[in-house]
C-alpha atoms as a PDB file:
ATOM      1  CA  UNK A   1       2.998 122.793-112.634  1.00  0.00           C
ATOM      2  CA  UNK A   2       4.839 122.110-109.718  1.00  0.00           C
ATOM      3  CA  UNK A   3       7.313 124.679-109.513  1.00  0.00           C
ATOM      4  CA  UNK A   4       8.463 127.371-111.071  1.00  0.00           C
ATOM      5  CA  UNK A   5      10.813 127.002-113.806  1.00  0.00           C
ATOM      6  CA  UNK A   6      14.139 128.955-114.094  1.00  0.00           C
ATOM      7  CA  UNK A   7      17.025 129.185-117.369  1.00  0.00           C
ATOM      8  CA  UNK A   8      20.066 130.194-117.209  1.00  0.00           C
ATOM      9  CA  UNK A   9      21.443 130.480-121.102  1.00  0.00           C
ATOM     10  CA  UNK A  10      24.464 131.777-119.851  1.00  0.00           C
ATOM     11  CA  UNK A  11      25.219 128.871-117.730  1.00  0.00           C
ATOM     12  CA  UNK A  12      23.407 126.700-119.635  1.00  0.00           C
ATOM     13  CA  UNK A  13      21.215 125.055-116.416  1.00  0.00           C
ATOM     14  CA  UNK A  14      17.445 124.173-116.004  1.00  0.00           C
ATOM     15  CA  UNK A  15      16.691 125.122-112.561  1.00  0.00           C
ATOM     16  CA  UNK A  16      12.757 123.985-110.787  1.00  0.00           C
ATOM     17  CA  UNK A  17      12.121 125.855-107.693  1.00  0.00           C
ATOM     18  CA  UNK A  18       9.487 124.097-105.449  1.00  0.00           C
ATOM     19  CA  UNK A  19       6.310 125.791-105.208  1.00  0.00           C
ATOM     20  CA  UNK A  20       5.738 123.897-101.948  1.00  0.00           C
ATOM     21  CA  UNK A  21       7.598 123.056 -99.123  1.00  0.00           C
ATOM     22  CA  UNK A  22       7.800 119.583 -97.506  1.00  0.00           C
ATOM     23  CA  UNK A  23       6.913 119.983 -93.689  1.00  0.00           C
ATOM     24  CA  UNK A  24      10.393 119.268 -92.130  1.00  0.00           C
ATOM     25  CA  UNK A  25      11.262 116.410 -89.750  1.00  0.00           C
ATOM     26  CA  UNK A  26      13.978 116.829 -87.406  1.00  0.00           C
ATOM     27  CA  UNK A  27      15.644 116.113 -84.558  1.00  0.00           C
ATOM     28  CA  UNK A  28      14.222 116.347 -81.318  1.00  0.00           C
ATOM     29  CA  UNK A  29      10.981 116.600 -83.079  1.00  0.00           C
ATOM     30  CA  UNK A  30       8.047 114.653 -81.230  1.00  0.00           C
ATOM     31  CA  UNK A  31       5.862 112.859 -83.261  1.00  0.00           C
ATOM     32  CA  UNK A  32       2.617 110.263 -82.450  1.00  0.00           C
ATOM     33  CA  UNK A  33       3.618 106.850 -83.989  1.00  0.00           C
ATOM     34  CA  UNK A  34       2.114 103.590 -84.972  1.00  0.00           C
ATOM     35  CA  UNK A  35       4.301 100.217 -84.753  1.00  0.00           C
ATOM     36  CA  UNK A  36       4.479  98.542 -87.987  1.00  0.00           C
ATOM     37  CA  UNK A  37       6.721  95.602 -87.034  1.00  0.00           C
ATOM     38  CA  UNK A  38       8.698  94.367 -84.244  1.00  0.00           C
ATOM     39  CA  UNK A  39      11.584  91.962 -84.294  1.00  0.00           C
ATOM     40  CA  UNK A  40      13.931  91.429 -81.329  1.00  0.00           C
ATOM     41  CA  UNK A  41      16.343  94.240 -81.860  1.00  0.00           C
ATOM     42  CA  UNK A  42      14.850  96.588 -84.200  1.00  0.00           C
ATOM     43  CA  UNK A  43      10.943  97.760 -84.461  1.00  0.00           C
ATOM     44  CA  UNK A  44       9.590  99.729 -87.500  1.00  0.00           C
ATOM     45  CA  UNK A  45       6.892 102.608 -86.750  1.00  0.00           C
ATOM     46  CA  UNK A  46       5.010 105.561 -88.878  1.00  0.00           C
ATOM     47  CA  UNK A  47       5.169 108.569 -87.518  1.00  0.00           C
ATOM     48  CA  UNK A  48       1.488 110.144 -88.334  1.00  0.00           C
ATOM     49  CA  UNK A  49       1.423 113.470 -86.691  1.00  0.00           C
ATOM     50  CA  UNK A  50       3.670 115.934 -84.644  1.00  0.00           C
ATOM     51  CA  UNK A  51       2.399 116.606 -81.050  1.00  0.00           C
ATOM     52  CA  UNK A  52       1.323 119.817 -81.360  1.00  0.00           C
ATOM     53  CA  UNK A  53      -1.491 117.923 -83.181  1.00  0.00           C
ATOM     54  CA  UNK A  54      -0.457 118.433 -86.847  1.00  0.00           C
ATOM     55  CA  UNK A  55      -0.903 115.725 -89.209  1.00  0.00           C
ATOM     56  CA  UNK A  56       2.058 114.698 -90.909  1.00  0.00           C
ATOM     57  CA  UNK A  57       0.571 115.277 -94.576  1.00  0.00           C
ATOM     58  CA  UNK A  58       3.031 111.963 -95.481  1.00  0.00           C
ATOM     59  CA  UNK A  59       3.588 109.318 -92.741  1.00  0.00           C
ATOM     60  CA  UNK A  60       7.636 109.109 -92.267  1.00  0.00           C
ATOM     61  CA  UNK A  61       8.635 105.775 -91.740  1.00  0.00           C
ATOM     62  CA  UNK A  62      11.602 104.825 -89.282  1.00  0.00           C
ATOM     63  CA  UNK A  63      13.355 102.773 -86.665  1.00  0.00           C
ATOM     64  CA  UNK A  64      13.567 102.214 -82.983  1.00  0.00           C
ATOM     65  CA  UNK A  65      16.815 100.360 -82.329  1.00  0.00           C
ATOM     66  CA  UNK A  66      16.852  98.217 -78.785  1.00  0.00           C
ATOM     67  CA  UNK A  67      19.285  98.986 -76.208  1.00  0.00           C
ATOM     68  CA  UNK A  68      22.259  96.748 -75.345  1.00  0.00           C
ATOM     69  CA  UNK A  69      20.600  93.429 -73.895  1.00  0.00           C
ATOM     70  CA  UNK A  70      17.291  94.518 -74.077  1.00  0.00           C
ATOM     71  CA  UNK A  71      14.017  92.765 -76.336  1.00  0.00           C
ATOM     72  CA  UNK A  72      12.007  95.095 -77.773  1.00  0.00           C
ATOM     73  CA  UNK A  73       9.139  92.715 -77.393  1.00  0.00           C
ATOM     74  CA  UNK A  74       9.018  93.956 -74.400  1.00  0.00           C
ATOM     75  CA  UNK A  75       8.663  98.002 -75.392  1.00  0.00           C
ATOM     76  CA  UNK A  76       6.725  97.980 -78.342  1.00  0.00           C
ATOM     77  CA  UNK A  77       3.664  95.332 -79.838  1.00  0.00           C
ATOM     78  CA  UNK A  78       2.943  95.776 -83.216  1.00  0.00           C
ATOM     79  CA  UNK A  79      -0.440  98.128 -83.457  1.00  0.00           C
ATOM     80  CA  UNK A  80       0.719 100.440 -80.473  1.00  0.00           C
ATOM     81  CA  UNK A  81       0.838 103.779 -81.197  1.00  0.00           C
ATOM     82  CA  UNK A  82       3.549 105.522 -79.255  1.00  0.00           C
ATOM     83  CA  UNK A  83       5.168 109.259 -78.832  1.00  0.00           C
ATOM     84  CA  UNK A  84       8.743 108.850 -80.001  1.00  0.00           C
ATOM     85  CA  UNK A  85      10.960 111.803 -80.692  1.00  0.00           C
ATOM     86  CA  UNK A  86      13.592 111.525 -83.648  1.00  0.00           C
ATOM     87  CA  UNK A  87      17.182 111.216 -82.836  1.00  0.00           C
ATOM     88  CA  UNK A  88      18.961 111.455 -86.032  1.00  0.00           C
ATOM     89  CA  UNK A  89      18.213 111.280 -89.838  1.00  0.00           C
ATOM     90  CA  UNK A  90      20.613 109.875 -91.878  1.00  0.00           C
ATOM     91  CA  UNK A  91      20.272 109.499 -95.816  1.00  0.00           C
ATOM     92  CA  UNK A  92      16.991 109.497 -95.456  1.00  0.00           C
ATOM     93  CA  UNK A  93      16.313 106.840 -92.646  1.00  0.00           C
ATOM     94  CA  UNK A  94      14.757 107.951 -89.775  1.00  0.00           C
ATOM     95  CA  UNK A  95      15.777 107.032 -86.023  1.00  0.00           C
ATOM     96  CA  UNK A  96      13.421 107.301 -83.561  1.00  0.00           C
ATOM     97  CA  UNK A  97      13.797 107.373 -79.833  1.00  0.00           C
ATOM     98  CA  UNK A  98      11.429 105.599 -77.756  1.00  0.00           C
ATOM     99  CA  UNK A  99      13.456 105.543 -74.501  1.00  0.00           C
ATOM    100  CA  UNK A 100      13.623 109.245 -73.397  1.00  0.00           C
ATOM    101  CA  UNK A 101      11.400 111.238 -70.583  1.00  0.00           C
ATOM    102  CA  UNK A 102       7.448 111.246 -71.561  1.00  0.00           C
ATOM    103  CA  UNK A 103       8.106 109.028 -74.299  1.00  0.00           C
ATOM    104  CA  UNK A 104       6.699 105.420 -74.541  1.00  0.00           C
ATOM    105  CA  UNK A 105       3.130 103.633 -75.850  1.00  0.00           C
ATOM    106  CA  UNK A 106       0.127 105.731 -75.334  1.00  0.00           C
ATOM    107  CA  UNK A 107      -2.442 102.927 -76.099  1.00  0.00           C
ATOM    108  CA  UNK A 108      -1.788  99.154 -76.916  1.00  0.00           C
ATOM    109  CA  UNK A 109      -3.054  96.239 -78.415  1.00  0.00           C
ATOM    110  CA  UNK A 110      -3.302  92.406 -76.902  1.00  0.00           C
ATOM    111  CA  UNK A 111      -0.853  90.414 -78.582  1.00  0.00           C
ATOM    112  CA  UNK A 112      -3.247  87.646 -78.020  1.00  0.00           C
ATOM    113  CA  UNK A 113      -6.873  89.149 -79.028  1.00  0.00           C
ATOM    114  CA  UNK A 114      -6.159  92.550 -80.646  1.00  0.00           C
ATOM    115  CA  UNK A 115      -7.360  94.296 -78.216  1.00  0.00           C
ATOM    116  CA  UNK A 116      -6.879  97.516 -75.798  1.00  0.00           C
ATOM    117  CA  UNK A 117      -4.287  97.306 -73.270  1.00  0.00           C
ATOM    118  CA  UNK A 118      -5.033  98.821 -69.982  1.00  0.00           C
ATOM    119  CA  UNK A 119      -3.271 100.075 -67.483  1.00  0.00           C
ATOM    120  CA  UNK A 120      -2.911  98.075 -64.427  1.00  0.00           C
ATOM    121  CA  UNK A 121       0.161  99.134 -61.962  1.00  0.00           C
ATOM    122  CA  UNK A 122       3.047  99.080 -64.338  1.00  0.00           C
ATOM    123  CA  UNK A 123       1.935  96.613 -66.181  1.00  0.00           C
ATOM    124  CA  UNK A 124      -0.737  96.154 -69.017  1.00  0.00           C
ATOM    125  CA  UNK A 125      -3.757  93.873 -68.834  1.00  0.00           C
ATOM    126  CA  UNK A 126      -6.437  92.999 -71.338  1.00  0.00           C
ATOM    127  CA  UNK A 127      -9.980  93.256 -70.546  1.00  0.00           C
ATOM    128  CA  UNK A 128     -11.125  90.507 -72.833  1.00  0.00           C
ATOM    129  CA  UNK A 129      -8.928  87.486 -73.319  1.00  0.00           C
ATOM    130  CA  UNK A 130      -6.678  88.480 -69.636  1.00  0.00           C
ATOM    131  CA  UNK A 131      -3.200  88.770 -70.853  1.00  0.00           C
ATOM    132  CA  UNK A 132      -0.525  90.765 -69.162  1.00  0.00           C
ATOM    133  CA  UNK A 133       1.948  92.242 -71.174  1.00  0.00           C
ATOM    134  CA  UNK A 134       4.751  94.944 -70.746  1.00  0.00           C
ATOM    135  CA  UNK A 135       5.701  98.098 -72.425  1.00  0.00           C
ATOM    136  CA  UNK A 136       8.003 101.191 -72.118  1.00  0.00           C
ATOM    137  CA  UNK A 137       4.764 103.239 -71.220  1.00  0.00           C
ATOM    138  CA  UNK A 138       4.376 107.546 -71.800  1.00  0.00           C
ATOM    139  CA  UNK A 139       3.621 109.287 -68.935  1.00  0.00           C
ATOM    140  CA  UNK A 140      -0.170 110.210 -70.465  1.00  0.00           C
ATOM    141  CA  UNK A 141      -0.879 106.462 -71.313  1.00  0.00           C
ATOM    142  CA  UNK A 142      -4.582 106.046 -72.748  1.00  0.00           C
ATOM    143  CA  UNK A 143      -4.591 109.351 -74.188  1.00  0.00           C
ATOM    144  CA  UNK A 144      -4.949 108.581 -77.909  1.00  0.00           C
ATOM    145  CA  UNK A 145      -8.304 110.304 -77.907  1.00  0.00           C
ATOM    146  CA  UNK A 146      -7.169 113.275 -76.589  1.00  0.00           C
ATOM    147  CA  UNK A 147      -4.289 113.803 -79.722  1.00  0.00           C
ATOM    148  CA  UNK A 148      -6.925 112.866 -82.420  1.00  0.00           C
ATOM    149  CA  UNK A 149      -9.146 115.461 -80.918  1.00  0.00           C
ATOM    150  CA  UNK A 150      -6.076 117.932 -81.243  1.00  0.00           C
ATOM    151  CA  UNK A 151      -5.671 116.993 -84.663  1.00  0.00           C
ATOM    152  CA  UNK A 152      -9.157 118.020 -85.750  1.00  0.00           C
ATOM    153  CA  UNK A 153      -8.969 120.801 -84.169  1.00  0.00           C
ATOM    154  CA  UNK A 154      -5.754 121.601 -86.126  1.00  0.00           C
ATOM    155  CA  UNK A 155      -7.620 120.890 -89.350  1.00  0.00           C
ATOM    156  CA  UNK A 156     -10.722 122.427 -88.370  1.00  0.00           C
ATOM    157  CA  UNK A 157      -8.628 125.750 -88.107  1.00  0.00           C
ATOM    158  CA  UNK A 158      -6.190 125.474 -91.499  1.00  0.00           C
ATOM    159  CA  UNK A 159     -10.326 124.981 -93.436  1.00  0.00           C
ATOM    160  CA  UNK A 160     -11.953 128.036 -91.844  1.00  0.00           C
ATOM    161  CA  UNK A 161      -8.606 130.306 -91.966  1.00  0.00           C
END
């Protein structure tokens, strides 16, 4: 059953209390995202996991809207995975904020070939095909590895405890 069940003949209400609690998402919560879709003003992403390392246990999907004048073909590719930090939730939709301190792409793919971005002065350059692209960039770019190590470490500890 999936919660408990409470009656109130007096009242005459059917009450179901959780048994389980949704992990909350806030604002000003930090989460590791991948980009779904980018258009010019508006770029969908899924957050996967909060960056302490915990694994959202359902992605939350939500939106990065672009500044005044600016193309958000040039902060986000579709594929990038990015640490955002969520702004406001209203009705349910979900507003992330990609433009804040440490925040930005951590690793990203060639628009062209598909594949990893790296770092070259403050701009992006790929390996393979040559491309140079440009992206709102996180302080610890090319540190993917490092948060999916976190995360099994997280889930390593929540199956032995």
């Amino acid at each position: 059953m999936p919660g408990e069940v409470e009656f109130d003949r007096v009242a005459r209400v059917v009450k179901l209390r959780p048994s389980k609690q949704l992990e909350a998402v806030k604002p000003g919560d930090r989460l590791l995202a991948r980009v779904r879709d980018v258009q010019d003003k508006i770029a969908v992403l899924e957050a996967l996991a909060k960056i302490d390392g915990t694994p959202l246990k359902y992605p939350r999907t939500g939106v990065v809207i672009a500044r005044r004048g600016e193309n958000l073909d040039n902060v986000v590719g579709v594929g990038d995975y990015a640490i955002v930090e969520v702004s406001s939730i209203y009705y349910g939709l979900i507003t992330f904020d990609l433009y804040g301190h440490a925040l930005g792409c951590i690793a990203s793919l060639c628009s062209r070939c598909g594949s990893i971005l790296e770092k070259r002065g403050n701009m992006l350059e790929c390996g393979k095909c040559g491309s140079r692209e440009r992206r709102k960039l996180a302080l610890k770019y090319g540190s993917l590895n490092q948060f999916i190590e976190e995360m099994v470490r997280v889930l390593e500890g929540k199956d032995s405890g």
